[in-house]
C-alpha atoms as a PDB file:
ATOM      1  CA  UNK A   1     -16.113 -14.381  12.048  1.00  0.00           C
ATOM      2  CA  UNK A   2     -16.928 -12.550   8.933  1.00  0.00           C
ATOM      3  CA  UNK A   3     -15.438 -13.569   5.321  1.00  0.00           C
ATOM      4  CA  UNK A   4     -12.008 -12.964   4.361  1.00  0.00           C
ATOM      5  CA  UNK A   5     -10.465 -11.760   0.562  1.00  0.00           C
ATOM      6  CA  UNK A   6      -6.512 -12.651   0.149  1.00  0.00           C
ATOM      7  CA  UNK A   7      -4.818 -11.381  -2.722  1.00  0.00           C
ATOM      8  CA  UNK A   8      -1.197 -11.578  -4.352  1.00  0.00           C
ATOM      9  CA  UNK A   9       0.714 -10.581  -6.735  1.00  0.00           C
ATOM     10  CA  UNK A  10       4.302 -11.244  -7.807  1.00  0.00           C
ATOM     11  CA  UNK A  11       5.990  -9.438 -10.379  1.00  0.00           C
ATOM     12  CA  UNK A  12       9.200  -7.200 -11.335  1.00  0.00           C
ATOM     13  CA  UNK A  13       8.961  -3.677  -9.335  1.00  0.00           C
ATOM     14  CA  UNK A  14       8.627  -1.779 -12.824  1.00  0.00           C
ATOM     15  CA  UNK A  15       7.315   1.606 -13.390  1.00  0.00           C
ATOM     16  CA  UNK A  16       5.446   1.055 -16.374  1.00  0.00           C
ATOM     17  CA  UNK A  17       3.154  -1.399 -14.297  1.00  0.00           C
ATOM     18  CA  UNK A  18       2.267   1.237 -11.814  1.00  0.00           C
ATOM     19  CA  UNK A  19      -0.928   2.339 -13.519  1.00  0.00           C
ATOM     20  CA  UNK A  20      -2.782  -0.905 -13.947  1.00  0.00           C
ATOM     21  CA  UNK A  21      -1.722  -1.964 -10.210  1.00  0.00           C
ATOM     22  CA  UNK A  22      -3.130   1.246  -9.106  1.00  0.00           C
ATOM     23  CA  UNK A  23      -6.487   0.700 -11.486  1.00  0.00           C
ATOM     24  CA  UNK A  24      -7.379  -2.866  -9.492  1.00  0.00           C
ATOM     25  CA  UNK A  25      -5.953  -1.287  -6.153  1.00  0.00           C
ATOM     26  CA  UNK A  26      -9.302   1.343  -6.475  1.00  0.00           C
ATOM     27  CA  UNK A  27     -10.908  -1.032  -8.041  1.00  0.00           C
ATOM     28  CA  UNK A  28     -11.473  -3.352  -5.259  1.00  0.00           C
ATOM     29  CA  UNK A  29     -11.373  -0.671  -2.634  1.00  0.00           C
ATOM     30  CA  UNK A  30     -13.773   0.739  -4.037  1.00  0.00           C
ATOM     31  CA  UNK A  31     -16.196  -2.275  -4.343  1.00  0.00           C
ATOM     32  CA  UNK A  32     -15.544  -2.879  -0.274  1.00  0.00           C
ATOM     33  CA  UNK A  33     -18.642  -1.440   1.720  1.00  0.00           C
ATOM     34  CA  UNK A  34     -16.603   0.271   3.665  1.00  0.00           C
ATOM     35  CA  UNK A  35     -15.134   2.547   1.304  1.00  0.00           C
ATOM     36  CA  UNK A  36     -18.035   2.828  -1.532  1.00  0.00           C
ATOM     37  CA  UNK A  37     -18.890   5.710  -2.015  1.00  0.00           C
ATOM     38  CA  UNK A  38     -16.582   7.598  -0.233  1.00  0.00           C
ATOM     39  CA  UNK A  39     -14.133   8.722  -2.995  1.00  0.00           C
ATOM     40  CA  UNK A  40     -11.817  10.703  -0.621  1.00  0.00           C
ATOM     41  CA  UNK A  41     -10.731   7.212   1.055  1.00  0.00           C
ATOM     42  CA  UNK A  42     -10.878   5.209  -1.910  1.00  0.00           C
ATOM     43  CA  UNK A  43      -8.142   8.262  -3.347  1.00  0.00           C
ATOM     44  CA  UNK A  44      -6.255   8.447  -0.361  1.00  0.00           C
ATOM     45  CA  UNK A  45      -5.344   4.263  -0.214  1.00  0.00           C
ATOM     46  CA  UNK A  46      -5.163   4.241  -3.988  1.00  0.00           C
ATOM     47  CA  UNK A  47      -1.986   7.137  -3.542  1.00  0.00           C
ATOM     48  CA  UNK A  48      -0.916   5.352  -0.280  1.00  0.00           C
ATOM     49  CA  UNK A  49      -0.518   2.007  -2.893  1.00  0.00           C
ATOM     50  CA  UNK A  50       1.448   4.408  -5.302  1.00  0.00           C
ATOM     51  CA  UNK A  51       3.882   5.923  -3.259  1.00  0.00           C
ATOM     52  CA  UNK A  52       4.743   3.130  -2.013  1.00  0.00           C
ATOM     53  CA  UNK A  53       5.119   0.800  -4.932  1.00  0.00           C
ATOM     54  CA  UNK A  54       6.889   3.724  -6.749  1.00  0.00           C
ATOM     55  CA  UNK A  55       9.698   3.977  -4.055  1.00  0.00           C
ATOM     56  CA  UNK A  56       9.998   0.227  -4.093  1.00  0.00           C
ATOM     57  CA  UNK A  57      10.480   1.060  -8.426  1.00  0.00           C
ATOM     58  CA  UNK A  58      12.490   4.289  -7.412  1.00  0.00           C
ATOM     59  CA  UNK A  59      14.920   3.967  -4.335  1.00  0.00           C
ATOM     60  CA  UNK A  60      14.555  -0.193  -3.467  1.00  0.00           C
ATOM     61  CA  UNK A  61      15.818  -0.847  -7.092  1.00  0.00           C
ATOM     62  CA  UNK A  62      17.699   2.448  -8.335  1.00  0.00           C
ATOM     63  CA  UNK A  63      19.331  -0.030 -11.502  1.00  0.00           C
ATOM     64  CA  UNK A  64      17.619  -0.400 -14.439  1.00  0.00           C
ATOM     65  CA  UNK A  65      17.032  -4.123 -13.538  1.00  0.00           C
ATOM     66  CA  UNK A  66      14.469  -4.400 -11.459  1.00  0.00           C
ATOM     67  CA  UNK A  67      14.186  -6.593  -8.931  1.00  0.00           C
ATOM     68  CA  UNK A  68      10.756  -8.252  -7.574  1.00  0.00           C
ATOM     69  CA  UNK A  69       8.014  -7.069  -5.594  1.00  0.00           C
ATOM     70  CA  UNK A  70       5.518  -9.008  -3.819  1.00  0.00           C
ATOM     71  CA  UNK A  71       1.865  -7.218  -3.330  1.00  0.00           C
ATOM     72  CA  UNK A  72      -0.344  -8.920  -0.561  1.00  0.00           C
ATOM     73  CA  UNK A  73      -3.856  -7.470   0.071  1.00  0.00           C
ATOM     74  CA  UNK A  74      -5.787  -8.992   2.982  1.00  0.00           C
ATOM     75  CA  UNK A  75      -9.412  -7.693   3.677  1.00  0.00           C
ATOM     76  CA  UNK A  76     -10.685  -8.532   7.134  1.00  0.00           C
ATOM     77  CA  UNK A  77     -13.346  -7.917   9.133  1.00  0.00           C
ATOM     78  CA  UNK A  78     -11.781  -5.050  10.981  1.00  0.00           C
ATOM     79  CA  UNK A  79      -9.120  -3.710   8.355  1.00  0.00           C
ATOM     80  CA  UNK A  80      -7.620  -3.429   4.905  1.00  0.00           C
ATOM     81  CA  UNK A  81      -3.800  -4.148   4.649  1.00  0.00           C
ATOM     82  CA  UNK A  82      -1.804  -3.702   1.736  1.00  0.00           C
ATOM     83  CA  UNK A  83       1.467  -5.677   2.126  1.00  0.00           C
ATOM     84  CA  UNK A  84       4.623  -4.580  -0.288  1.00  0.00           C
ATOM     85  CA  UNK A  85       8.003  -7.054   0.004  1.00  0.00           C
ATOM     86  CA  UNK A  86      11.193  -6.445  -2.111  1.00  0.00           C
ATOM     87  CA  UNK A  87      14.753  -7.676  -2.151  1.00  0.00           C
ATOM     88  CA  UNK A  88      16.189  -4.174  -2.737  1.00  0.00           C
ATOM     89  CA  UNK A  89      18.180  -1.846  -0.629  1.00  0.00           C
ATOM     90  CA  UNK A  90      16.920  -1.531   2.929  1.00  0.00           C
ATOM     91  CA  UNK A  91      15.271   1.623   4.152  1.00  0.00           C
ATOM     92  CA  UNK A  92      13.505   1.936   7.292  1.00  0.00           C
ATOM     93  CA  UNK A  93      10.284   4.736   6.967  1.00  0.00           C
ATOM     94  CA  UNK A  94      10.614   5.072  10.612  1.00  0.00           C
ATOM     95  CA  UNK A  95      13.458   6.917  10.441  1.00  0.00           C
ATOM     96  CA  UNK A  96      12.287   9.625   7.706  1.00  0.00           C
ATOM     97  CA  UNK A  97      12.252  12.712   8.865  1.00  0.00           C
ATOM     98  CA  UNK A  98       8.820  15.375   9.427  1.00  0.00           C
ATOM     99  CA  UNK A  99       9.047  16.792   5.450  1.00  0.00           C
ATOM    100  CA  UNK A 100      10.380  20.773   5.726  1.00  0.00           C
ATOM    101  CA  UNK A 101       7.462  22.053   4.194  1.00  0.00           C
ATOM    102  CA  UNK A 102       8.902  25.598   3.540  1.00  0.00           C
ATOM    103  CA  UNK A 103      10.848  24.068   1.118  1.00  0.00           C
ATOM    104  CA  UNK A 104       9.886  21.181  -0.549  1.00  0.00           C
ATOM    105  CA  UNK A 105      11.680  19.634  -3.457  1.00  0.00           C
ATOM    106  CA  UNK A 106      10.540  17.191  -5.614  1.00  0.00           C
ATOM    107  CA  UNK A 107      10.029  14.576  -3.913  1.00  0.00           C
ATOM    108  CA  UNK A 108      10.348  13.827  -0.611  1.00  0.00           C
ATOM    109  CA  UNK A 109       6.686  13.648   0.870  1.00  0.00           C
ATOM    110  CA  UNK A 110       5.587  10.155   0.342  1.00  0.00           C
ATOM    111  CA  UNK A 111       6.368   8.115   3.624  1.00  0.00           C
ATOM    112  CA  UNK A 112       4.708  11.922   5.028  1.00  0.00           C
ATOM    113  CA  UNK A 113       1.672  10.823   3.143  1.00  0.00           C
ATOM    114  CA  UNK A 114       1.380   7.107   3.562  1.00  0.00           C
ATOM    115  CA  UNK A 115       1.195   8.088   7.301  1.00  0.00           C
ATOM    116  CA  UNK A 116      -1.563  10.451   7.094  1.00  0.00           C
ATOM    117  CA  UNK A 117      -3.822   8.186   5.389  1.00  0.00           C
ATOM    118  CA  UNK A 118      -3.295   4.743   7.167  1.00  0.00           C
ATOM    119  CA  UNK A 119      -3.394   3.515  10.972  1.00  0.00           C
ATOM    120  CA  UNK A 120      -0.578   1.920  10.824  1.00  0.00           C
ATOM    121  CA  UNK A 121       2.510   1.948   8.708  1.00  0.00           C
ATOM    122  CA  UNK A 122       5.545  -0.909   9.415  1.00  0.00           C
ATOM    123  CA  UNK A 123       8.275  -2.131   8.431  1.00  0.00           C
ATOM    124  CA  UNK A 124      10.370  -4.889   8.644  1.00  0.00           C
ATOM    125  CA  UNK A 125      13.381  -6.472   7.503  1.00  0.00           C
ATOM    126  CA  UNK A 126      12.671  -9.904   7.161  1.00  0.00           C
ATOM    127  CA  UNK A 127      14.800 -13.067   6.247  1.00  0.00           C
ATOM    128  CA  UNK A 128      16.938 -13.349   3.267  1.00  0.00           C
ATOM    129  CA  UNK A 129      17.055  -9.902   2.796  1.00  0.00           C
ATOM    130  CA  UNK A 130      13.639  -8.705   2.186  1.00  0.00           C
ATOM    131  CA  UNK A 131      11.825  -5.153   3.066  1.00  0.00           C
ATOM    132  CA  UNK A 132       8.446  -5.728   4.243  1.00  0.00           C
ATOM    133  CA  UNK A 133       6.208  -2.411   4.242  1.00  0.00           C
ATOM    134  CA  UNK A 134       2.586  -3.018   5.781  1.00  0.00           C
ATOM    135  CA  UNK A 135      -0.197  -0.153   5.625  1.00  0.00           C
ATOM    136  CA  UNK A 136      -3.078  -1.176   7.862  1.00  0.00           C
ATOM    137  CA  UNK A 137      -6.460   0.930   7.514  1.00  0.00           C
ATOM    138  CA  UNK A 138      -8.484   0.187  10.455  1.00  0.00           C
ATOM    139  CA  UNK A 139     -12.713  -0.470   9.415  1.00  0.00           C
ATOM    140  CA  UNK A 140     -15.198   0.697  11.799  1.00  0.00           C
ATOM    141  CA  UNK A 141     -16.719  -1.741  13.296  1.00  0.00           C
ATOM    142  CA  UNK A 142     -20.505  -0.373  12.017  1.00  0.00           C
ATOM    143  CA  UNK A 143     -18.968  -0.904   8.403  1.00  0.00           C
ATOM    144  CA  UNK A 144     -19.001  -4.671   7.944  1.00  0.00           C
ATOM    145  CA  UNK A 145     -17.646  -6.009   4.622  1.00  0.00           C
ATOM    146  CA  UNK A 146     -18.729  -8.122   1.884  1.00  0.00           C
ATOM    147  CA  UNK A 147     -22.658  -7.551   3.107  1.00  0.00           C
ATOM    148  CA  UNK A 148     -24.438  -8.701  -0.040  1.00  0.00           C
ATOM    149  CA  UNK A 149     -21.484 -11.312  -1.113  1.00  0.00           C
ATOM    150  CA  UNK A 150     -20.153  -8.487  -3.878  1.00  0.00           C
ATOM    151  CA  UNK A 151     -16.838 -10.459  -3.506  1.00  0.00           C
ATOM    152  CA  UNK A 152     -17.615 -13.584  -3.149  1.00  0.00           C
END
């Protein structure tokens, strides 16, 4: 078995925070050999990361308190996951509808693009009232992390 990273992060789900979150979210995708040097990827997790921490900011806490967010990141062998959890209002991505792309508004596309850019996007309801959104990207087997210890 190859080595493992773990990260977390607890802190209130606040917009303003959004930028540097997304700065170490690239960050460290980008230093795992399985993403350097391909920008497109490393973009398309970083926005997967921002839609959904914004709609946890957005729709999970609509007051101007905000409530807290949990951020997990676990690199594997096989597969990055990002992890979100917040104590806000429920909503299940499952049960978003295909976007009408005729006539798009505003918003409305995110859960759309989480989709396209992860294997696997799930959520659960968990104890005490949390929302737990997991986005799983999958890691050819050929790309192996953590190679020259980069992370260590």
């Amino acid at each position: 078995m190859g080595q493992e990273l773990y990260i977390k992060i607890e802190l209130k789900a606040e917009m303003f925070l959004l930028r540097p979150l997304d700065a170490f979210v690239r960050s460290l995708i980008n230093q795992l050999p399985a993403f350097s040097g391909n920008e497109n990827s490393v973009d398309n997790m970083e926005l997967v990361f921002n839609e959904a921490y914004s709609n946890i900011s957005r729709h999970a806490y609509k007051s101007a308190e905000k409530g807290p967010v949990k951020i997990e990141i676990f690199v594997k062998d096989d597969m990055l996951e990002i992890r979100l959890e917040d104590h806000g209002e429920k909503f299940n991505p499952s049960e978003v509808m295909e976007p009408d792309f005729q006539n798009l508004g505003e918003s409305g596309l995110g859960i759309w693009l989480m989709k396209q850019f992860v294997d696997d996007l799930l959520y659960e309801s968990g104890e005490c009232g949390s929302n737990v959104l997991r986005l799983v990207k999958r890691i050819p087997a050929e790309n192996v992390f953590f190679p020259c210890g980069c992370l260590e």
